[in-house]
N, C-alpha and C. Protein backbone atom coordinates (compact mmCIF):
# COMPACT_ATOMS: atom_id res chain seq x y z
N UNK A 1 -118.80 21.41 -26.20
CA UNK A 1 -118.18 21.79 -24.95
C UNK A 1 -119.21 21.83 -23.83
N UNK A 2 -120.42 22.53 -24.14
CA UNK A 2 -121.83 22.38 -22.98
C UNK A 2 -122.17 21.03 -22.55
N UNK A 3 -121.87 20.05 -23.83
CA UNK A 3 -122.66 18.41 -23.28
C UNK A 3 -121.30 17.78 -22.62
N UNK A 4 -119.73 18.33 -23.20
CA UNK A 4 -118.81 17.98 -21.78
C UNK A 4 -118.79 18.32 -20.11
N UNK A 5 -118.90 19.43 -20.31
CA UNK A 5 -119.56 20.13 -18.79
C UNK A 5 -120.61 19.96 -18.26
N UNK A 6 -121.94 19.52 -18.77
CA UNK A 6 -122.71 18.55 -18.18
C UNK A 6 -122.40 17.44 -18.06
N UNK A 7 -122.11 16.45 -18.51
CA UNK A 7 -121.67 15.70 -17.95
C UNK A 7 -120.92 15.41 -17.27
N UNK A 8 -119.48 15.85 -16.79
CA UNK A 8 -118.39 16.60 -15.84
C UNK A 8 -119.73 16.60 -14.74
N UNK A 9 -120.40 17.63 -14.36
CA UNK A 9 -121.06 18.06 -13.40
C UNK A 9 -121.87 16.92 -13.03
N UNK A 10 -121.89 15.96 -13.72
CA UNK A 10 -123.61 15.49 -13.24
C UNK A 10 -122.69 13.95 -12.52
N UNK A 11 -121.58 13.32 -13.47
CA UNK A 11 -120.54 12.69 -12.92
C UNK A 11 -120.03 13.24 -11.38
N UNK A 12 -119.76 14.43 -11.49
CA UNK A 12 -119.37 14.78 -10.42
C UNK A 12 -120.22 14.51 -9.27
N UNK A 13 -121.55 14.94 -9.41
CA UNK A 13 -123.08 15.00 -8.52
C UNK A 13 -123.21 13.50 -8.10
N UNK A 14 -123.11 12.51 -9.31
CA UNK A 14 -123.08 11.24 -8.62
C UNK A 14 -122.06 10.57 -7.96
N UNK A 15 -120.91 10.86 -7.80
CA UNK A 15 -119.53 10.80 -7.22
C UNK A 15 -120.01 10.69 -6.19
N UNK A 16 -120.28 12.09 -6.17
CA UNK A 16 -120.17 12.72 -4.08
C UNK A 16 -121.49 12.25 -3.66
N UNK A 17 -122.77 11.93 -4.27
CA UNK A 17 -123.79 11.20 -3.99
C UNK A 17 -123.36 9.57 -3.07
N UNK A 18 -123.06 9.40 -4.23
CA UNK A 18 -122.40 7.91 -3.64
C UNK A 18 -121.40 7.70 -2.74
N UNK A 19 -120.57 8.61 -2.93
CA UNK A 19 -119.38 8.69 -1.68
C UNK A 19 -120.41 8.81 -0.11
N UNK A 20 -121.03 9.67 -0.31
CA UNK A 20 -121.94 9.89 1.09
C UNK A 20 -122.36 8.93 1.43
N UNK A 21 -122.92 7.91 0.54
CA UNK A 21 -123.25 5.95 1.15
C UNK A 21 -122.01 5.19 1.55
N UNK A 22 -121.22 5.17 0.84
CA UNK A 22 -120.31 4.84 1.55
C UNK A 22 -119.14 5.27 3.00
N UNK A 23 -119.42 6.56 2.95
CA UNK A 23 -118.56 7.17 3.91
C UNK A 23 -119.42 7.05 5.29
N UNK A 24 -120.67 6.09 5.65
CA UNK A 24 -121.44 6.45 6.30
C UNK A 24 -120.90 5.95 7.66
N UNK A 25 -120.99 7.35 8.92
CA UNK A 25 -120.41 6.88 10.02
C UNK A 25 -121.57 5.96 10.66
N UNK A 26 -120.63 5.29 12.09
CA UNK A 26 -121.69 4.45 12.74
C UNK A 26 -122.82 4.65 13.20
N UNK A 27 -123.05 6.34 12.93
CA UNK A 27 -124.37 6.83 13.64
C UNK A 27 -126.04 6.39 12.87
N UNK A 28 -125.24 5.86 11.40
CA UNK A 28 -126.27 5.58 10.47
C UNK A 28 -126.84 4.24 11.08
N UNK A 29 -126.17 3.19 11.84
CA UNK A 29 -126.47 1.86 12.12
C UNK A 29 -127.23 1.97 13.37
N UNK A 30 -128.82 2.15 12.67
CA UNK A 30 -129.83 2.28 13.88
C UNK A 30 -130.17 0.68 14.27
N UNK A 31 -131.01 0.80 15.49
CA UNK A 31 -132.10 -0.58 15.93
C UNK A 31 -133.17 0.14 16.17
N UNK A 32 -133.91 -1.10 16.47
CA UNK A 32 -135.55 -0.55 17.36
C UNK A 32 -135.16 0.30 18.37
N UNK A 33 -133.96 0.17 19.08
CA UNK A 33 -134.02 1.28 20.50
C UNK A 33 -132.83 2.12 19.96
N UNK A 34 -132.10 1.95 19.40
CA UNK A 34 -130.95 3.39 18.88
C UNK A 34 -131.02 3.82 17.37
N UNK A 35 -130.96 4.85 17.54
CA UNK A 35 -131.60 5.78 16.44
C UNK A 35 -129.62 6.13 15.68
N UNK A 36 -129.10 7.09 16.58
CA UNK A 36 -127.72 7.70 15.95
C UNK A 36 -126.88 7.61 17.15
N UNK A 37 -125.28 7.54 17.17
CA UNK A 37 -124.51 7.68 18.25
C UNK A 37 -123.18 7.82 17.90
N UNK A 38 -122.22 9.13 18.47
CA UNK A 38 -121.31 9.06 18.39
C UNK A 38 -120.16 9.60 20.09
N UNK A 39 -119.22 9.75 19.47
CA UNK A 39 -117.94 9.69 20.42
C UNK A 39 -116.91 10.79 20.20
N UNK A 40 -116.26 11.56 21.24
CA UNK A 40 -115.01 12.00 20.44
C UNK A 40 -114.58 12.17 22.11
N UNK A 41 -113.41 12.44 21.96
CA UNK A 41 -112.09 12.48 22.70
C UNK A 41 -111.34 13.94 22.43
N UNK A 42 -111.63 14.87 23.37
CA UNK A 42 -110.60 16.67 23.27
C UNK A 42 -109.97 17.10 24.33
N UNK A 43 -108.69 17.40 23.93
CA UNK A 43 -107.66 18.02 24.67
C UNK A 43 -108.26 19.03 25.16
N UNK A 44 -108.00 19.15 26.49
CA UNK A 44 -107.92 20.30 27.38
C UNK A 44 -106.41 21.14 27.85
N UNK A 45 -105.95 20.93 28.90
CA UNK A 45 -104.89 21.36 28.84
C UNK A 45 -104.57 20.47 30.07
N UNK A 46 -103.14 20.69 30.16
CA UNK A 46 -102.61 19.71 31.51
C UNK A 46 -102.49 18.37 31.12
N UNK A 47 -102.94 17.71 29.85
CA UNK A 47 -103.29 16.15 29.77
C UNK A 47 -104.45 16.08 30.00
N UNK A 48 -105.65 16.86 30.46
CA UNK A 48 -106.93 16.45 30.37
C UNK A 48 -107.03 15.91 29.19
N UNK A 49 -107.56 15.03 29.53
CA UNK A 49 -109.22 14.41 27.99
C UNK A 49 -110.11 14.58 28.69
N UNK A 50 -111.14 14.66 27.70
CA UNK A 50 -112.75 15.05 27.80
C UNK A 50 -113.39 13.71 26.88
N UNK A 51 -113.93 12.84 26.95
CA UNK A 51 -114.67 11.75 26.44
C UNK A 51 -115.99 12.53 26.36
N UNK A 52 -116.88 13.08 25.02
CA UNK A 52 -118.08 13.38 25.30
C UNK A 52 -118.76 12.44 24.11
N UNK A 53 -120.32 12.11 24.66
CA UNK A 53 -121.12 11.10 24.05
C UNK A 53 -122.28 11.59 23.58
N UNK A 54 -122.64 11.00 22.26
CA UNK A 54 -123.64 11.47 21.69
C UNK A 54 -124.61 10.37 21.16
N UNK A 55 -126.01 10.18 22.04
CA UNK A 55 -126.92 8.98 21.81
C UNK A 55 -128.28 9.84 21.54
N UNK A 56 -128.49 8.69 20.22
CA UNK A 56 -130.11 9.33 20.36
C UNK A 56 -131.01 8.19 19.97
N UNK A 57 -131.90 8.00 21.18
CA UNK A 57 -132.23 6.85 21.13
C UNK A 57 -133.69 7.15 19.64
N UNK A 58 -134.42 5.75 19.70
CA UNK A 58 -135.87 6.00 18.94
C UNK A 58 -136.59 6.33 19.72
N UNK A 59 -137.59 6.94 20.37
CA UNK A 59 -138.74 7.74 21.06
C UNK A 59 -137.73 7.63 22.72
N UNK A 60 -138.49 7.90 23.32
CA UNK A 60 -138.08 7.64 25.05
C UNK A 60 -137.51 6.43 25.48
N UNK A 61 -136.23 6.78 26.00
CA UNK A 61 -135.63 5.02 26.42
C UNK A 61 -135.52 4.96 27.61
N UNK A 62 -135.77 4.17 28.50
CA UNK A 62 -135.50 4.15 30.29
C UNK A 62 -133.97 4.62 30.39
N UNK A 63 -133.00 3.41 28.96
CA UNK A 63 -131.75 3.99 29.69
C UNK A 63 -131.14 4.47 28.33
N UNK A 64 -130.41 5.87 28.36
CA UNK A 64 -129.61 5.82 27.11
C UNK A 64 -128.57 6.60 27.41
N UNK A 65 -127.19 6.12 26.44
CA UNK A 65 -125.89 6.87 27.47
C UNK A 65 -124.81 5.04 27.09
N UNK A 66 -123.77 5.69 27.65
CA UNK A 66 -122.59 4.45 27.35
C UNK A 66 -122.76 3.91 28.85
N UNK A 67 -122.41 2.29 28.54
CA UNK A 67 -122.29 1.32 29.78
C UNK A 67 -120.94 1.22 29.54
N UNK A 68 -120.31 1.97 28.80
CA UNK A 68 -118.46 0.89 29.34
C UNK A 68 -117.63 2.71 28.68
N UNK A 69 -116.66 3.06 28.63
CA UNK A 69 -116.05 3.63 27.87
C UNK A 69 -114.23 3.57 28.50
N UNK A 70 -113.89 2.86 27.56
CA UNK A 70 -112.02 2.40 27.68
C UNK A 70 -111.35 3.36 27.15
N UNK A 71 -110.50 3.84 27.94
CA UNK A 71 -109.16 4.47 27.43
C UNK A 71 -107.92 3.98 26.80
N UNK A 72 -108.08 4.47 25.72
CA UNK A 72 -105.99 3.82 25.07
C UNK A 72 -104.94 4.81 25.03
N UNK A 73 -103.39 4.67 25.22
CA UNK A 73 -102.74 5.69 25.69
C UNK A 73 -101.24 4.99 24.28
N UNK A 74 -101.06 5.60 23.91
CA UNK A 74 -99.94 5.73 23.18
C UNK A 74 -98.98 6.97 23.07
N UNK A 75 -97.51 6.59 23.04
CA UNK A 75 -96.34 7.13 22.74
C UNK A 75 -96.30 8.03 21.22
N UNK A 76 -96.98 7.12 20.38
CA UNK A 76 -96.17 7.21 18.58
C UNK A 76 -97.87 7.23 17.94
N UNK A 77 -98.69 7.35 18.21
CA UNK A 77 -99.91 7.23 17.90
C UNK A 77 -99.89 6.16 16.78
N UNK A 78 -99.36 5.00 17.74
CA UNK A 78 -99.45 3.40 16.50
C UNK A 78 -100.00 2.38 17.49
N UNK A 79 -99.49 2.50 18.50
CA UNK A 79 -99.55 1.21 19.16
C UNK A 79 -100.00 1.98 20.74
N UNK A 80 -101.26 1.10 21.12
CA UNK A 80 -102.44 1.74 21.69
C UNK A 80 -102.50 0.63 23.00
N UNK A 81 -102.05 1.22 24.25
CA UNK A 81 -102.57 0.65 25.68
C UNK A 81 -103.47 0.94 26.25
N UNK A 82 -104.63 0.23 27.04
CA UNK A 82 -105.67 0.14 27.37
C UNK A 82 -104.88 0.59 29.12
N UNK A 83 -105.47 2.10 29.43
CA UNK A 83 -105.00 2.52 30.63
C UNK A 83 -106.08 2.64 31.27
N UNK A 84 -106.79 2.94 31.03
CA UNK A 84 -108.61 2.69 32.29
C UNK A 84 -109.82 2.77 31.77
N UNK A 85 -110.50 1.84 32.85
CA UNK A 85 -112.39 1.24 32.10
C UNK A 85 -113.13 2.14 33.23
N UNK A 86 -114.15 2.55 32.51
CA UNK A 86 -115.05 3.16 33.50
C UNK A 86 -116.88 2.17 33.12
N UNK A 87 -117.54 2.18 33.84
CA UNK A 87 -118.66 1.47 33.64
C UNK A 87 -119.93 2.44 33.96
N UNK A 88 -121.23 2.48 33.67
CA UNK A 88 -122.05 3.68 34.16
C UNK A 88 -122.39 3.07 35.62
N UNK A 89 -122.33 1.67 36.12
CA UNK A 89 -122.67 1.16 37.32
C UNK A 89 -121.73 2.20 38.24
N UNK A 90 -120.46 2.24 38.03
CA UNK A 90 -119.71 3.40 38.71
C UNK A 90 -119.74 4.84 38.63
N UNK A 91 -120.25 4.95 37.76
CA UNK A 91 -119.82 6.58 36.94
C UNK A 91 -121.51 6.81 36.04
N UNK A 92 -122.43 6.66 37.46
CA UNK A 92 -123.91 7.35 36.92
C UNK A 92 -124.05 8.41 35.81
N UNK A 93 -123.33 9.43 35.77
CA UNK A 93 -123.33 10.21 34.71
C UNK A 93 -123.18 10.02 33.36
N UNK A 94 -122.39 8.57 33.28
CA UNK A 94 -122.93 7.64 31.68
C UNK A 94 -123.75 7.86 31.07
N UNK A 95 -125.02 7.47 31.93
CA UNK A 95 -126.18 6.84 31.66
C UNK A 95 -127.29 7.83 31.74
N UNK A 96 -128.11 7.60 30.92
CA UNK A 96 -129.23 8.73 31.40
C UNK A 96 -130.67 8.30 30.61
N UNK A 97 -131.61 8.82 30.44
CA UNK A 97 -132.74 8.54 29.80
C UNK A 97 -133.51 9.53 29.52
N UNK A 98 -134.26 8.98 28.21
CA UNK A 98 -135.25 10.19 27.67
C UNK A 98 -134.80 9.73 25.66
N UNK A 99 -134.98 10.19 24.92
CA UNK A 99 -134.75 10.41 23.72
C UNK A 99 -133.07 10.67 23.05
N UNK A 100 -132.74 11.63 23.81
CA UNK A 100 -131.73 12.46 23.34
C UNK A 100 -130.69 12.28 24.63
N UNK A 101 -129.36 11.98 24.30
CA UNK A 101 -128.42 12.29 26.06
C UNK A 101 -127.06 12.25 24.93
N UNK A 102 -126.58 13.41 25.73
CA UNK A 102 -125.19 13.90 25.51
C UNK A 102 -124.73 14.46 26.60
N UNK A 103 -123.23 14.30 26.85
CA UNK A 103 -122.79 14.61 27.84
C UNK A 103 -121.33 14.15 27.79
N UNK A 104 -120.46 14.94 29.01
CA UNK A 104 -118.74 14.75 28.60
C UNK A 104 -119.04 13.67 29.97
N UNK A 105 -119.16 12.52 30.13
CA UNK A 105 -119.10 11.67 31.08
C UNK A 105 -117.80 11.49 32.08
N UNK A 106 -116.96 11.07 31.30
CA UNK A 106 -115.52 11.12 31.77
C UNK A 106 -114.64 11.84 31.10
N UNK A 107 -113.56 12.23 32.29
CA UNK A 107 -112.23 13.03 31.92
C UNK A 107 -111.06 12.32 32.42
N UNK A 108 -110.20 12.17 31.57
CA UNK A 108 -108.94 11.56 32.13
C UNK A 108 -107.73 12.45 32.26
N UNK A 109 -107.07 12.07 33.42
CA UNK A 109 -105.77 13.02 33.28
C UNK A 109 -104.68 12.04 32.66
N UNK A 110 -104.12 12.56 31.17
CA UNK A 110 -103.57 11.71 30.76
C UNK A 110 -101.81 12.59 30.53
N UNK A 111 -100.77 11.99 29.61
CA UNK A 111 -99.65 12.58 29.91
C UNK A 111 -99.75 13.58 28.68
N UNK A 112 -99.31 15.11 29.04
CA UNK A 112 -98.58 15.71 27.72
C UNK A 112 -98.12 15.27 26.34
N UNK A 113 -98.13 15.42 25.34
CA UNK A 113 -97.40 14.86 24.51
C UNK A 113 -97.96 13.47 23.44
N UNK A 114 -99.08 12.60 25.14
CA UNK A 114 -99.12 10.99 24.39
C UNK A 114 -100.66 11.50 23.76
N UNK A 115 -101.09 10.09 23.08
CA UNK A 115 -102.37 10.30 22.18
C UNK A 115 -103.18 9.80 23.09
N UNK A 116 -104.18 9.64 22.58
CA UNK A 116 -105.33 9.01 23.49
C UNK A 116 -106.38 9.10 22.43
N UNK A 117 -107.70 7.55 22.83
CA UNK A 117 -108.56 7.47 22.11
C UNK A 117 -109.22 6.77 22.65
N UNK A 118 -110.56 6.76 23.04
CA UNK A 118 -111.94 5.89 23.41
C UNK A 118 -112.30 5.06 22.84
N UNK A 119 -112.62 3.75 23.71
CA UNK A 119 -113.85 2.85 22.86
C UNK A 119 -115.37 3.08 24.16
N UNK A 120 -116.20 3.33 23.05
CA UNK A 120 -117.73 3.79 23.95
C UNK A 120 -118.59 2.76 22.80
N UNK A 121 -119.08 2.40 24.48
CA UNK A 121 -120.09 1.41 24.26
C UNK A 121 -121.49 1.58 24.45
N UNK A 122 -122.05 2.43 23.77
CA UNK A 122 -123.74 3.15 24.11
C UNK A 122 -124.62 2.03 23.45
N UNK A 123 -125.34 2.37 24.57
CA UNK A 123 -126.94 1.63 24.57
C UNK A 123 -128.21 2.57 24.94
N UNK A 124 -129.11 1.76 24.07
CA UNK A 124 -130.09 2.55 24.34
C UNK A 124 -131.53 1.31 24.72
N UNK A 125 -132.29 1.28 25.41
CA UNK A 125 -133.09 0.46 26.08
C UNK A 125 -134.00 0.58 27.55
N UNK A 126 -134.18 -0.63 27.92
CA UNK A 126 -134.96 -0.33 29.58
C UNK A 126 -134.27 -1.27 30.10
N UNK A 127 -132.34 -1.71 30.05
CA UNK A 127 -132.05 -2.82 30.77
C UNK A 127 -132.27 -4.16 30.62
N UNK A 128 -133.17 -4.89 29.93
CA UNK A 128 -133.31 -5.68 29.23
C UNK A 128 -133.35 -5.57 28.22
N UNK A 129 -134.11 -5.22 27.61
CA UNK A 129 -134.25 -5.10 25.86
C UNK A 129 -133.59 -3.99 25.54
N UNK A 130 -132.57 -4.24 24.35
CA UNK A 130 -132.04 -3.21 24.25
C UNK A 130 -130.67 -3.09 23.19
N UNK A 131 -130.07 -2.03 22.92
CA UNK A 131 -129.70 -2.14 21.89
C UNK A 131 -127.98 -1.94 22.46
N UNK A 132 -126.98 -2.47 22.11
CA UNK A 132 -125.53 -1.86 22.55
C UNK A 132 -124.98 -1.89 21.53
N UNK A 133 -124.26 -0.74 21.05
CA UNK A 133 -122.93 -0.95 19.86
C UNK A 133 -121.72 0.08 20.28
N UNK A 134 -120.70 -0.58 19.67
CA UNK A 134 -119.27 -0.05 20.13
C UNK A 134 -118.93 1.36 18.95
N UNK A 135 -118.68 2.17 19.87
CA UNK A 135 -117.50 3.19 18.91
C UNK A 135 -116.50 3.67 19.16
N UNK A 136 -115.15 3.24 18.56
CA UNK A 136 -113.60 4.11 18.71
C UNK A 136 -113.74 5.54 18.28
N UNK A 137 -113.08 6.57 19.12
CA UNK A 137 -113.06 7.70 18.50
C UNK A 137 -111.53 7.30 17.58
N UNK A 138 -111.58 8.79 17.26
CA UNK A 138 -110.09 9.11 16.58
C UNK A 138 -109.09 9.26 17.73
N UNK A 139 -107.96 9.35 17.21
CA UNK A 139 -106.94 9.68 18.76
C UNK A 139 -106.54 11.22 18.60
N UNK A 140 -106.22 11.63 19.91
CA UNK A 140 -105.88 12.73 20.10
C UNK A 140 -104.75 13.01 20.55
N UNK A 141 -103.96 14.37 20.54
CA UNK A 141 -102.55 14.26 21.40
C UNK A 141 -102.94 15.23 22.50
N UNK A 142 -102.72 14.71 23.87
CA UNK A 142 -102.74 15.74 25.06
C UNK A 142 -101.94 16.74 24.60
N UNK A 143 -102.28 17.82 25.31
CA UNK A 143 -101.39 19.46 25.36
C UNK A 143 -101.47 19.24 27.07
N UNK A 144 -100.07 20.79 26.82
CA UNK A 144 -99.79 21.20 28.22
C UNK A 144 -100.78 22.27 29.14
């Protein structure tokens, strides 16, 4: 019964070992200039969204922060319309530099009720050289 339950346990240990390689979010897919990065999308109230971004570049980057982040707006949280682009050329608060940049960049006023979900496009670099990759958040449902 002891050498069943060790093994049970140790099966188990390598399960969730391995599950952790595979479950790996996009933050694991570094370059020379991006280290980790993620995204999420939270209800406020009224239909606010809050888009906040999470970049961390490798040592000091001139620029790090999202150059694009798109909004999608759905009814049934299936089928997803592209309702507005923001760019950091417009919306400086994208973008920023140093190592580390997080920040709620954009807020959308979106409707009660519908979902909503981001695609963010962070880079990390000096404008030329440099690294860009895309991330969808999950979707969310506005509140009142």
């Amino acid at each position: 019964m002891k050498d069943f339950v060790k093994r049970l346990l140790c099966r188990t240990f390598v399960l969730i070992l391995l599950s952790s390689f595979a479950f790996a979010s996009a933050s694991e897919y570094s370059s020379l200039y991006l280290d980790s990065y993620s995204a999420a999308v939270t209800p406020v109230s009224g239909g606010k969204m809050v888009v906040s971004v999470d970049v961390m570049g490798r040592g000091e980057q001139e620029m790090l922060g999202a150059t694009r982040i798109i909004i999608y707006e759905s009814t049934d949280n299936k089928v997803f319309k592209r309702v507005v682009s923001y760019s950091y050329e417009d919306y400086p608060a994208m973008m920023g530099s140093g190592a580390f940049y997080y920040d709620d960049p954009v807020t959308y006023y979106g409707t009660p009720g519908y979902y909503y979900k981001a695609s963010v496009y962070v880079y990390a670099g000096d404008g030329v050289n440099g690294t860009e990759r895309n991330y969808t958040t999950s979707s969310k449902r506005a509140i009142s």
